[in-house]
C-alpha atoms as a PDB file:
ATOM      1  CA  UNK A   1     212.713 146.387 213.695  1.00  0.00           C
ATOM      2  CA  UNK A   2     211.361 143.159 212.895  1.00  0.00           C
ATOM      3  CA  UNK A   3     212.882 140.071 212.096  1.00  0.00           C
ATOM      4  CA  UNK A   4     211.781 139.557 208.854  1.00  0.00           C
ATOM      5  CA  UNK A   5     211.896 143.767 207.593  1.00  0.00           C
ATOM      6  CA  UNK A   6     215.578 143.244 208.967  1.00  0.00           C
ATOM      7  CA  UNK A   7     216.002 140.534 206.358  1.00  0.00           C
ATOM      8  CA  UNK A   8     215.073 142.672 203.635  1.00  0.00           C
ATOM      9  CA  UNK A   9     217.089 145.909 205.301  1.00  0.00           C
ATOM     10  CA  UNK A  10     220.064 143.025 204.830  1.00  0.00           C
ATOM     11  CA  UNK A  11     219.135 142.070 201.328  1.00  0.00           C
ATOM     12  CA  UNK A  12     219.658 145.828 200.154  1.00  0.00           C
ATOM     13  CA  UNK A  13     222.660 146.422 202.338  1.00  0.00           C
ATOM     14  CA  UNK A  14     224.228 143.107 200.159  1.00  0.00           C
ATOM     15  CA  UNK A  15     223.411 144.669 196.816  1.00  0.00           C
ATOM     16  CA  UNK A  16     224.659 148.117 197.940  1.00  0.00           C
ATOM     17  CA  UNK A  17     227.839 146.871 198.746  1.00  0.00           C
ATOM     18  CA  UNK A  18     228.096 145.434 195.492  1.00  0.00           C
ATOM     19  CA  UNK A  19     227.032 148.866 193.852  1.00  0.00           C
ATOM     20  CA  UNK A  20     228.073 151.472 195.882  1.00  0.00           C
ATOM     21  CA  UNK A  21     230.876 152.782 193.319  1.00  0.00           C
ATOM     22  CA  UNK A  22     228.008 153.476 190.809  1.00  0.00           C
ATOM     23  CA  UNK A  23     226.218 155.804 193.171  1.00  0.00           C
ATOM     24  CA  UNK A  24     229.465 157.875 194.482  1.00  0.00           C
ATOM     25  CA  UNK A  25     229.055 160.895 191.991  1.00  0.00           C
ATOM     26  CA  UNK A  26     225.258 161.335 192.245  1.00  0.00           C
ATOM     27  CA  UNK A  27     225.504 160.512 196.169  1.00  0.00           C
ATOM     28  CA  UNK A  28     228.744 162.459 197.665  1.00  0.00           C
ATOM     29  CA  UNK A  29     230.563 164.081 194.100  1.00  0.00           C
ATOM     30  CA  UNK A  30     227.982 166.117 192.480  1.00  0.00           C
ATOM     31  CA  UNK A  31     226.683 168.530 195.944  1.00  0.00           C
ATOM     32  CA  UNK A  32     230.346 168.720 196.109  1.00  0.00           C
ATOM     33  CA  UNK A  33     230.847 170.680 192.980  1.00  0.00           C
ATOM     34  CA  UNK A  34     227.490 172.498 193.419  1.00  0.00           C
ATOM     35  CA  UNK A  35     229.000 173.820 196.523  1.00  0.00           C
ATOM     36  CA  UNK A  36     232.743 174.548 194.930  1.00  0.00           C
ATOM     37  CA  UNK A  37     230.986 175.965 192.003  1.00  0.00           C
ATOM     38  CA  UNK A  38     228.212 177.823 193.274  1.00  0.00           C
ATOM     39  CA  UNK A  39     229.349 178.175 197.086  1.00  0.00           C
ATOM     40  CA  UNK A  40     232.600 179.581 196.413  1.00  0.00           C
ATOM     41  CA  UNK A  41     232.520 180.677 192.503  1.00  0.00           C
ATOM     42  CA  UNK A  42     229.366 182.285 192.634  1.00  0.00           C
ATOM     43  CA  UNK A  43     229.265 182.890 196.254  1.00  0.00           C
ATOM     44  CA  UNK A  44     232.495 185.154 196.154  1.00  0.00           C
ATOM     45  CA  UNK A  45     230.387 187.543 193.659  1.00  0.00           C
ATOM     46  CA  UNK A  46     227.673 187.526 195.966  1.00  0.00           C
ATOM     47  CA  UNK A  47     229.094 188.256 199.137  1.00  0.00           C
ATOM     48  CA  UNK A  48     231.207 191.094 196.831  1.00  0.00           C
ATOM     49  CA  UNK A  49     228.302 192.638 196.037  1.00  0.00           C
ATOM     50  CA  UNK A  50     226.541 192.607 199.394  1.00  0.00           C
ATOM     51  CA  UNK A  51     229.445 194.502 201.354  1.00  0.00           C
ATOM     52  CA  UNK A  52     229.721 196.794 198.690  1.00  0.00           C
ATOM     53  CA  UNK A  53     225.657 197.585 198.869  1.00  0.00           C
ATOM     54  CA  UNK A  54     224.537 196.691 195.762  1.00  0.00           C
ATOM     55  CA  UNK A  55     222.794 194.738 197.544  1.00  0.00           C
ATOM     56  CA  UNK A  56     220.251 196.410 199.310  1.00  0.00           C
ATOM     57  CA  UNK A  57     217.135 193.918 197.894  1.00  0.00           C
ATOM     58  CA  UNK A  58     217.065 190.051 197.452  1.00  0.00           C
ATOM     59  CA  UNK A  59     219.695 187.777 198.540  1.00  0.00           C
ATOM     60  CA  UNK A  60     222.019 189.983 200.162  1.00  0.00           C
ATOM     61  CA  UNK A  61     219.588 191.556 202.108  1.00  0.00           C
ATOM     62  CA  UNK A  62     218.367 187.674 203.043  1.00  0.00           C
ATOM     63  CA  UNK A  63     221.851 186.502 204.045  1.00  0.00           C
ATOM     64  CA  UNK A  64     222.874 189.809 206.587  1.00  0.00           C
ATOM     65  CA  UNK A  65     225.679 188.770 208.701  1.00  0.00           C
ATOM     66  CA  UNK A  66     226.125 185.256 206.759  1.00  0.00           C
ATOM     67  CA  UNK A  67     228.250 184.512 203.365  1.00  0.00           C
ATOM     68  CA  UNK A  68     226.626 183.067 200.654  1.00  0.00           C
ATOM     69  CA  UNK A  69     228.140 179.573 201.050  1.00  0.00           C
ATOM     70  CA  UNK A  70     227.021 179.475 203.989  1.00  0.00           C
ATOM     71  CA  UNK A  71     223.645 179.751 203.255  1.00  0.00           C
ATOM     72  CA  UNK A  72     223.966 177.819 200.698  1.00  0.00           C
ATOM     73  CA  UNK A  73     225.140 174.800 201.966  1.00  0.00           C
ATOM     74  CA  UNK A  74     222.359 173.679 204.179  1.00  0.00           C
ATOM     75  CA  UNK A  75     220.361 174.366 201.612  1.00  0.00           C
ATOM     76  CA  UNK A  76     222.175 171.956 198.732  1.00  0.00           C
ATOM     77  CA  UNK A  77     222.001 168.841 202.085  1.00  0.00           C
ATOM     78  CA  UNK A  78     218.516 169.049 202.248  1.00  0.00           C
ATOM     79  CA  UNK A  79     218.131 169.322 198.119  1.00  0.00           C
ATOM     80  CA  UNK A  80     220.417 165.893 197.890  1.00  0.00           C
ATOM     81  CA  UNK A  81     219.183 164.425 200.832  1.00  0.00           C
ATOM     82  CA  UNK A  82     215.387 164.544 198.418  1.00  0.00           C
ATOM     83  CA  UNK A  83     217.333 163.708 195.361  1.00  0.00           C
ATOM     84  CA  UNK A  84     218.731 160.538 196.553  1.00  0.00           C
ATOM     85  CA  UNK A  85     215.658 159.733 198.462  1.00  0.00           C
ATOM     86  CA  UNK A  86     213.695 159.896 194.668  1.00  0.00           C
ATOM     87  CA  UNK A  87     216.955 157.864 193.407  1.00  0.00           C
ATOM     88  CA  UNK A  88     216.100 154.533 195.857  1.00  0.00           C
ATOM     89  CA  UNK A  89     212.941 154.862 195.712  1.00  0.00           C
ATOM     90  CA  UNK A  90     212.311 154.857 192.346  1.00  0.00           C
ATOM     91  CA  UNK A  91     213.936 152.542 189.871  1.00  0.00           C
ATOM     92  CA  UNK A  92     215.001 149.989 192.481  1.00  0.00           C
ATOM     93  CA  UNK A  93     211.860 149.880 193.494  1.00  0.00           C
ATOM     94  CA  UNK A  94     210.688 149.033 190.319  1.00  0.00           C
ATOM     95  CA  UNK A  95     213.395 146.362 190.221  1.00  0.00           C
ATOM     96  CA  UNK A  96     211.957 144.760 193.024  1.00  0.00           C
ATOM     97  CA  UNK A  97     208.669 144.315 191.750  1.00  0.00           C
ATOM     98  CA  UNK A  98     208.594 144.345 187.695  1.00  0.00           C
ATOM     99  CA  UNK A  99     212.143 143.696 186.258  1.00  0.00           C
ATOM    100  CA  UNK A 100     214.172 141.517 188.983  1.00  0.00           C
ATOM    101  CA  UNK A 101     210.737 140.395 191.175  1.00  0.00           C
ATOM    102  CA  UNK A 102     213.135 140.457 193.895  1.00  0.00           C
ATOM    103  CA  UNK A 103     210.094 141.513 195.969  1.00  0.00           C
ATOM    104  CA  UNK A 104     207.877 139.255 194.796  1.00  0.00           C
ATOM    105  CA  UNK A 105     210.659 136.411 196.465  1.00  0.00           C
ATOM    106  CA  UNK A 106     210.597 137.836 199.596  1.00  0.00           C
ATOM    107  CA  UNK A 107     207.291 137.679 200.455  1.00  0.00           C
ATOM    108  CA  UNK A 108     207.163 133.380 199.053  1.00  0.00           C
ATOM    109  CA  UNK A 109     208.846 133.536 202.417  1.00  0.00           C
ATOM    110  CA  UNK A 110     207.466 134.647 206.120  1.00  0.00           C
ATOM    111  CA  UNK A 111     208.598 138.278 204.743  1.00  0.00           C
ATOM    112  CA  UNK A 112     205.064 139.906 204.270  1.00  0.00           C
ATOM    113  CA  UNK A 113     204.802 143.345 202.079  1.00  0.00           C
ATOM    114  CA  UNK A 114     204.362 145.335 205.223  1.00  0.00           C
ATOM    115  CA  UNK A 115     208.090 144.021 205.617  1.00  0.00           C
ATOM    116  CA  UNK A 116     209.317 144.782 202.181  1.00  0.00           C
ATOM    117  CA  UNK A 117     207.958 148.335 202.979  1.00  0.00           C
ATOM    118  CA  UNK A 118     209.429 149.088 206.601  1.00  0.00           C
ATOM    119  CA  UNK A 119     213.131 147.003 205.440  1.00  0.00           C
ATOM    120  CA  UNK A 120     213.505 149.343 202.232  1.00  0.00           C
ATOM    121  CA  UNK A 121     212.459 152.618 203.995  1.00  0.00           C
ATOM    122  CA  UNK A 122     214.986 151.919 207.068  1.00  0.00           C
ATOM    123  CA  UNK A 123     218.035 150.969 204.065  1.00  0.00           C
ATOM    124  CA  UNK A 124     216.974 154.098 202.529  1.00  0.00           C
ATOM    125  CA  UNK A 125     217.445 156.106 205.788  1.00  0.00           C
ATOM    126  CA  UNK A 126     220.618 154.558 206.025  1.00  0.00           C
ATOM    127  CA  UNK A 127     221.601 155.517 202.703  1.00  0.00           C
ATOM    128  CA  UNK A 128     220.326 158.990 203.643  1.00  0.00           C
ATOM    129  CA  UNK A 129     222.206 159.377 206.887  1.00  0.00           C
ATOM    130  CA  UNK A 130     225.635 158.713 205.200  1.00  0.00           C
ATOM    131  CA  UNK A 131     224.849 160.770 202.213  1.00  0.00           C
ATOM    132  CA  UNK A 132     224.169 163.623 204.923  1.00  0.00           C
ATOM    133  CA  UNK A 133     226.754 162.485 207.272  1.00  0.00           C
ATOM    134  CA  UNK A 134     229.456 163.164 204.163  1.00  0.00           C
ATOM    135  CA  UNK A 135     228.091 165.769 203.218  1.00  0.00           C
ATOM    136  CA  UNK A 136     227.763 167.688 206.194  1.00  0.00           C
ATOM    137  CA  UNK A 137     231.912 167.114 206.927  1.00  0.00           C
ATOM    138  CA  UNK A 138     232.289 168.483 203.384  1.00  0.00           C
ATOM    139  CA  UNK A 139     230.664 171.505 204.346  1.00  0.00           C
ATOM    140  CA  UNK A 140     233.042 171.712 207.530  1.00  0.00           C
ATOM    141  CA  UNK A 141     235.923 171.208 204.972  1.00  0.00           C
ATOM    142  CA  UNK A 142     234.474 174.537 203.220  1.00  0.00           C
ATOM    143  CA  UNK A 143     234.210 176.630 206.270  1.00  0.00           C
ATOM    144  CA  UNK A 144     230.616 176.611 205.654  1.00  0.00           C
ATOM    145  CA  UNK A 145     229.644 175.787 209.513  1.00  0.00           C
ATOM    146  CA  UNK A 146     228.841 178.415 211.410  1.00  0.00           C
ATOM    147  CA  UNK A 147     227.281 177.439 214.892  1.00  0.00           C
ATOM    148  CA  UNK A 148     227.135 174.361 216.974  1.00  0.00           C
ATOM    149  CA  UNK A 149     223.618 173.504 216.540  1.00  0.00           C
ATOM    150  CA  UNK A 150     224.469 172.914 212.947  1.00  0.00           C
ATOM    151  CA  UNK A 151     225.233 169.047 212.969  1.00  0.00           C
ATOM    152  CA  UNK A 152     221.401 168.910 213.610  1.00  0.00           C
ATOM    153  CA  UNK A 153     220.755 169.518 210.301  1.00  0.00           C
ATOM    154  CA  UNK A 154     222.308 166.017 209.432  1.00  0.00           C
ATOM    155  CA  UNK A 155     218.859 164.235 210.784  1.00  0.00           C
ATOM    156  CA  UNK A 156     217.192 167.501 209.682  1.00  0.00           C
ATOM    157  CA  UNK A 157     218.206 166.383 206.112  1.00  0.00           C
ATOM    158  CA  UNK A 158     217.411 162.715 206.689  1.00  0.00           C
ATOM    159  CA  UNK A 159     213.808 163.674 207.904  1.00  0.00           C
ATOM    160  CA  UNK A 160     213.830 165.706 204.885  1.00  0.00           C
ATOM    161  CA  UNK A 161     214.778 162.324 202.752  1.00  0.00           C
ATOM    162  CA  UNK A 162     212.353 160.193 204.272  1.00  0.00           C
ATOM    163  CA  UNK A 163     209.452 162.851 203.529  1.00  0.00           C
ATOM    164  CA  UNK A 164     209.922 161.963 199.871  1.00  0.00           C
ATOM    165  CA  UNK A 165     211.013 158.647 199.877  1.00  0.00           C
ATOM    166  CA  UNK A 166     207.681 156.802 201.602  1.00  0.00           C
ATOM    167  CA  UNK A 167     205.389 158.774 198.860  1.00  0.00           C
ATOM    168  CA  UNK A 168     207.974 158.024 196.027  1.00  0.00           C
ATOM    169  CA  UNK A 169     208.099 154.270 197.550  1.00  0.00           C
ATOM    170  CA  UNK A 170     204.165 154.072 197.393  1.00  0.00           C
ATOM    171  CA  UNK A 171     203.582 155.724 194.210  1.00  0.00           C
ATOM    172  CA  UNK A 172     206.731 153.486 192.202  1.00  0.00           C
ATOM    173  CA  UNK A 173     204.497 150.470 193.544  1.00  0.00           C
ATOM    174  CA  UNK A 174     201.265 151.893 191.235  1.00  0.00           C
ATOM    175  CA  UNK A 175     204.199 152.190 188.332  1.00  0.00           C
ATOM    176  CA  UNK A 176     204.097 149.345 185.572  1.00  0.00           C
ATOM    177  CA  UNK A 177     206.903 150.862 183.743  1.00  0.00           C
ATOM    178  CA  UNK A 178     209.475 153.807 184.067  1.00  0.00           C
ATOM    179  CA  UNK A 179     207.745 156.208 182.303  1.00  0.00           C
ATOM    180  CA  UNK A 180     205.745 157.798 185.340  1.00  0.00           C
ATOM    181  CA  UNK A 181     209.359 158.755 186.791  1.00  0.00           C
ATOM    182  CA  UNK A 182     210.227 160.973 183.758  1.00  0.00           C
ATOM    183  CA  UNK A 183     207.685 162.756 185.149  1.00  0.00           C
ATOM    184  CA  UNK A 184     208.177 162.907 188.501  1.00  0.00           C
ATOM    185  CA  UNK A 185     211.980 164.012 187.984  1.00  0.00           C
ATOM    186  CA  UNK A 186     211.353 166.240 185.234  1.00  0.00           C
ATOM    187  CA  UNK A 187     207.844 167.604 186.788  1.00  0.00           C
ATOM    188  CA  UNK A 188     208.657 167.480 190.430  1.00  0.00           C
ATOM    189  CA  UNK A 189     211.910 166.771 191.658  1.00  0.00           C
ATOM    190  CA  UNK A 190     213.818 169.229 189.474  1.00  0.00           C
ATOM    191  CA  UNK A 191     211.985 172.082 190.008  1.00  0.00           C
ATOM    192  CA  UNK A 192     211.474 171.630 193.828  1.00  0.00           C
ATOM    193  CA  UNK A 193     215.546 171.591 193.775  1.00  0.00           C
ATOM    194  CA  UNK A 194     215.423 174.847 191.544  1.00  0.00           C
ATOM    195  CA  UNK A 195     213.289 176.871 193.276  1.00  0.00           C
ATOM    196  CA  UNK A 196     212.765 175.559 196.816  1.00  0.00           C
ATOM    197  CA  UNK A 197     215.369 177.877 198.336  1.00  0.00           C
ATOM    198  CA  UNK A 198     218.191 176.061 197.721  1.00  0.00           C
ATOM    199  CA  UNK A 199     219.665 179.034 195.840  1.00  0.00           C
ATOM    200  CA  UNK A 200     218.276 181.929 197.066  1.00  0.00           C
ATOM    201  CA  UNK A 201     215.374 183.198 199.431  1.00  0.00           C
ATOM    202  CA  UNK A 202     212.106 182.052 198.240  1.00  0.00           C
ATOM    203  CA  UNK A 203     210.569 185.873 198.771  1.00  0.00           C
ATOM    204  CA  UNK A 204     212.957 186.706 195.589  1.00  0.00           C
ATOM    205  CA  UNK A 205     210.496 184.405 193.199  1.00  0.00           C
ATOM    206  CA  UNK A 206     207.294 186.124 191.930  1.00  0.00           C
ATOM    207  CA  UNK A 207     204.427 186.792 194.008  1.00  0.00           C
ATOM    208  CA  UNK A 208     202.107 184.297 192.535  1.00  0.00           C
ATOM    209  CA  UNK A 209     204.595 181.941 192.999  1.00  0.00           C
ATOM    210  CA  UNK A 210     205.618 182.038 196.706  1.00  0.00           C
ATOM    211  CA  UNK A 211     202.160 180.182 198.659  1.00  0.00           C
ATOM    212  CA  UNK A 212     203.760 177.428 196.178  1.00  0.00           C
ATOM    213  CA  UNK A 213     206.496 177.182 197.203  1.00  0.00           C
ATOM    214  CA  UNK A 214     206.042 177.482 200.992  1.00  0.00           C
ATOM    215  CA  UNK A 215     203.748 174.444 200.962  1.00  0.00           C
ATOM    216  CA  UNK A 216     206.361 172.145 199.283  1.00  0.00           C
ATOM    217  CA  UNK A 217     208.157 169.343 201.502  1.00  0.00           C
ATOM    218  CA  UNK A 218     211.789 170.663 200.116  1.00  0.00           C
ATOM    219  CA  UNK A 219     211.284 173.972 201.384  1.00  0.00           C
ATOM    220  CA  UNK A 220     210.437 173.047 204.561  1.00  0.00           C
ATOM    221  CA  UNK A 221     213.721 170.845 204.309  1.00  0.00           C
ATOM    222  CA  UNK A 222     215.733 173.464 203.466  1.00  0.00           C
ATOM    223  CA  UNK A 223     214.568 176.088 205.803  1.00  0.00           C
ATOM    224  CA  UNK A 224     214.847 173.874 208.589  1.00  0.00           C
ATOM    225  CA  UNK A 225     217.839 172.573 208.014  1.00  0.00           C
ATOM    226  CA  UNK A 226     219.310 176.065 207.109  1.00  0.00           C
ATOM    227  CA  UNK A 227     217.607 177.459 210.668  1.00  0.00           C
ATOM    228  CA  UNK A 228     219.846 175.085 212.518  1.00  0.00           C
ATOM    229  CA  UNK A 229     222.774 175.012 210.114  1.00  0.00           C
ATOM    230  CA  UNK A 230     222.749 179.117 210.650  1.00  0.00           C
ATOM    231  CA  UNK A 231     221.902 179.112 214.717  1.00  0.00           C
ATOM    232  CA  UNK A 232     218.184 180.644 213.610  1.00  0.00           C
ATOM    233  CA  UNK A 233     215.836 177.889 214.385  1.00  0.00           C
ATOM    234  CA  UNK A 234     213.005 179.591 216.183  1.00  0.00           C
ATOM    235  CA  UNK A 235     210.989 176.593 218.323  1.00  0.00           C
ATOM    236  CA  UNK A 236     207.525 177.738 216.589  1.00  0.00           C
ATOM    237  CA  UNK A 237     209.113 177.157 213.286  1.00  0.00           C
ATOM    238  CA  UNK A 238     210.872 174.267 213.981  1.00  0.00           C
ATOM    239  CA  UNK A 239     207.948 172.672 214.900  1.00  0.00           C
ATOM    240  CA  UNK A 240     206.018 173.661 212.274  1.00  0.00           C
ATOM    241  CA  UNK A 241     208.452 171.961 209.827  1.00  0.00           C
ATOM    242  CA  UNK A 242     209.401 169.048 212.188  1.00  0.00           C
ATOM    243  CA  UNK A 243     205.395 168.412 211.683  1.00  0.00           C
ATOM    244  CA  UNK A 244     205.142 168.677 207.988  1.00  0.00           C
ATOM    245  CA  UNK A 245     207.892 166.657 207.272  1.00  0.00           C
ATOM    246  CA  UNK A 246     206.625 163.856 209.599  1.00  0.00           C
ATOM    247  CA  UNK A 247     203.101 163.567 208.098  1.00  0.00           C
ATOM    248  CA  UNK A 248     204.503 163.412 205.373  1.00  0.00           C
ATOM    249  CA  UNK A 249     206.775 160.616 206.400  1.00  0.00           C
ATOM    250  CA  UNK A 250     203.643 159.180 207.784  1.00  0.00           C
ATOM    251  CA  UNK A 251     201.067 159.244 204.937  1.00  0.00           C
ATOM    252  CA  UNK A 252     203.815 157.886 202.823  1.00  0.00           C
ATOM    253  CA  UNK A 253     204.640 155.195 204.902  1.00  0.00           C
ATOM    254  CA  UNK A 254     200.903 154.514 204.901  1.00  0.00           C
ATOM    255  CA  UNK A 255     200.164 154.394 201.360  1.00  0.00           C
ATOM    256  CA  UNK A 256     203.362 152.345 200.792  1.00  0.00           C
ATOM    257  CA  UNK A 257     201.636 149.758 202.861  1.00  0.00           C
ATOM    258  CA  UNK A 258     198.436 149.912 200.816  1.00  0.00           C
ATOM    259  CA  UNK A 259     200.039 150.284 197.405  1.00  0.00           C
ATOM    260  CA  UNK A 260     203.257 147.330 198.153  1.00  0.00           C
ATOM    261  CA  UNK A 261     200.345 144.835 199.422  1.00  0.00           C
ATOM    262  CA  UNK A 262     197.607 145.612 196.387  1.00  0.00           C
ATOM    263  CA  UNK A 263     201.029 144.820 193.887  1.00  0.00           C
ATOM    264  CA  UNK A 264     202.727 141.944 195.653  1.00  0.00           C
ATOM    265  CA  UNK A 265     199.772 140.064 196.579  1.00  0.00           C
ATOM    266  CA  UNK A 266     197.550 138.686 194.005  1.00  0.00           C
END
């Protein structure tokens, strides 16, 4: 990383540590209790209902030889991994350009936008690789591990992160006020996280509605972090979402640059 993007990877590491306590429920608390709550409350019921046949269709069919938490709990690291990706690359963003103009500092200095863009990507992938990080020893905690391969779904999650955060990054630049991010959360980001998977198999939605969701960036999260979470990763597969997720990452990180420069510079 560059000198000057290291400066600005710095600058958000010093606010973080001032504001760290405010992000602990969101962050590491809340996909706890989804996984208590739904992983082992709901989960219990499921995996009931599957050895005792009822059920032959849907999710019990989906998660032969596998309980319901653990299928679960890739699923809820890849969902948080995009939530908290949306949550930095949002508001603070915002921050840095309309309310604070901490952005609009930086670059009075040698820091140029590209730098503001590649500095607050690389703090939100290290905000993404201890949300993961926690998360994933959580899920050990639970019992929800089932194969060795499954600590690859830790950078499987933050690939997952990043593939929202450089679009959300370039689009929050366009944003004059906070209004576009109702939107975004309410239009997009809640219900990728409702029916990307996370739950339950994405053949139990209706028809019409599958081809939607198998384009989406979460479900490709999900599924590939569930593949290696579960010891089912097939190569072609893999691949396929490793490649998504990475343009992704990549026209993101290239609009970013476009959208950061056109704002910041006048």
């Amino acid at each position: 990383m560059a000198a000057p993007a290291a400066r600005v990877l710095e600058h958000e590491l010093l606010v973080y540590r001032r504001v760290w306590r405010g992000s602990v429920f969101s962050s590491f608390l809340s996909p706890v209790l989804f996984l208590a709550a739904m992983g082992l409350g709901l989960g219990s019921l499921v995996d009931a209902n599957a050895a005792g046949g009822g059920g032959a269709s849907g999710s019990a069919a989906a998660l032969t030889g596998f309980s319901y938490l653990a299928f679960l709990a890739p699923g809820l690291l890849a969902s948080n991994a995009m939530q908290t990706a949306a949550g930095e690359s949002t508001f603070p963003v915002m921050a840095g350009i309309v309310w604070v103009k901490s952005f609009h500092g930086m670059i009075a200095t040698p820091i140029r936008p590209a730098d503001v863009v590649v500095g607050k990507l690389a703090y939100v992938a290290l905000r993404l690789l201890l949300v993961s990080a926690a998360f994933f020893v959580v899920t050990v905690l639970f019992g929800a591990v089932t194969g060795p391969t499954a600590v690859l779904a830790v950078p499987a999650a933050l690939l997952t992160g990043l593939a929202f955060a450089a679009p959300i990054a370039a689009f929050s630049a366009t944003q004059k006020d906070a209004n576009g991010f109702n939107a975004l959360f309410r239009f997009g980001v809640i219900p990728l996280f409702l029916f990307s998977g996370t739950f339950f198999p994405v053949a139990q939605l209706p028809a019409l509605l599958q081809p939607l969701a198998y384009v989406t960036p979460l479900w490709h999260g999900v599924d590939l972090c569930r593949s290696l979470a579960l010891g089912t990763a097939e190569p072609a597969m893999t691949l396929v979402h490793l490649a998504y997720l990475g343009t992704m990452t990549a026209v993101g990180v290239a609009a970013a640059l476009v959208t950061f420069r056109r704002r910041l510079v006048r």
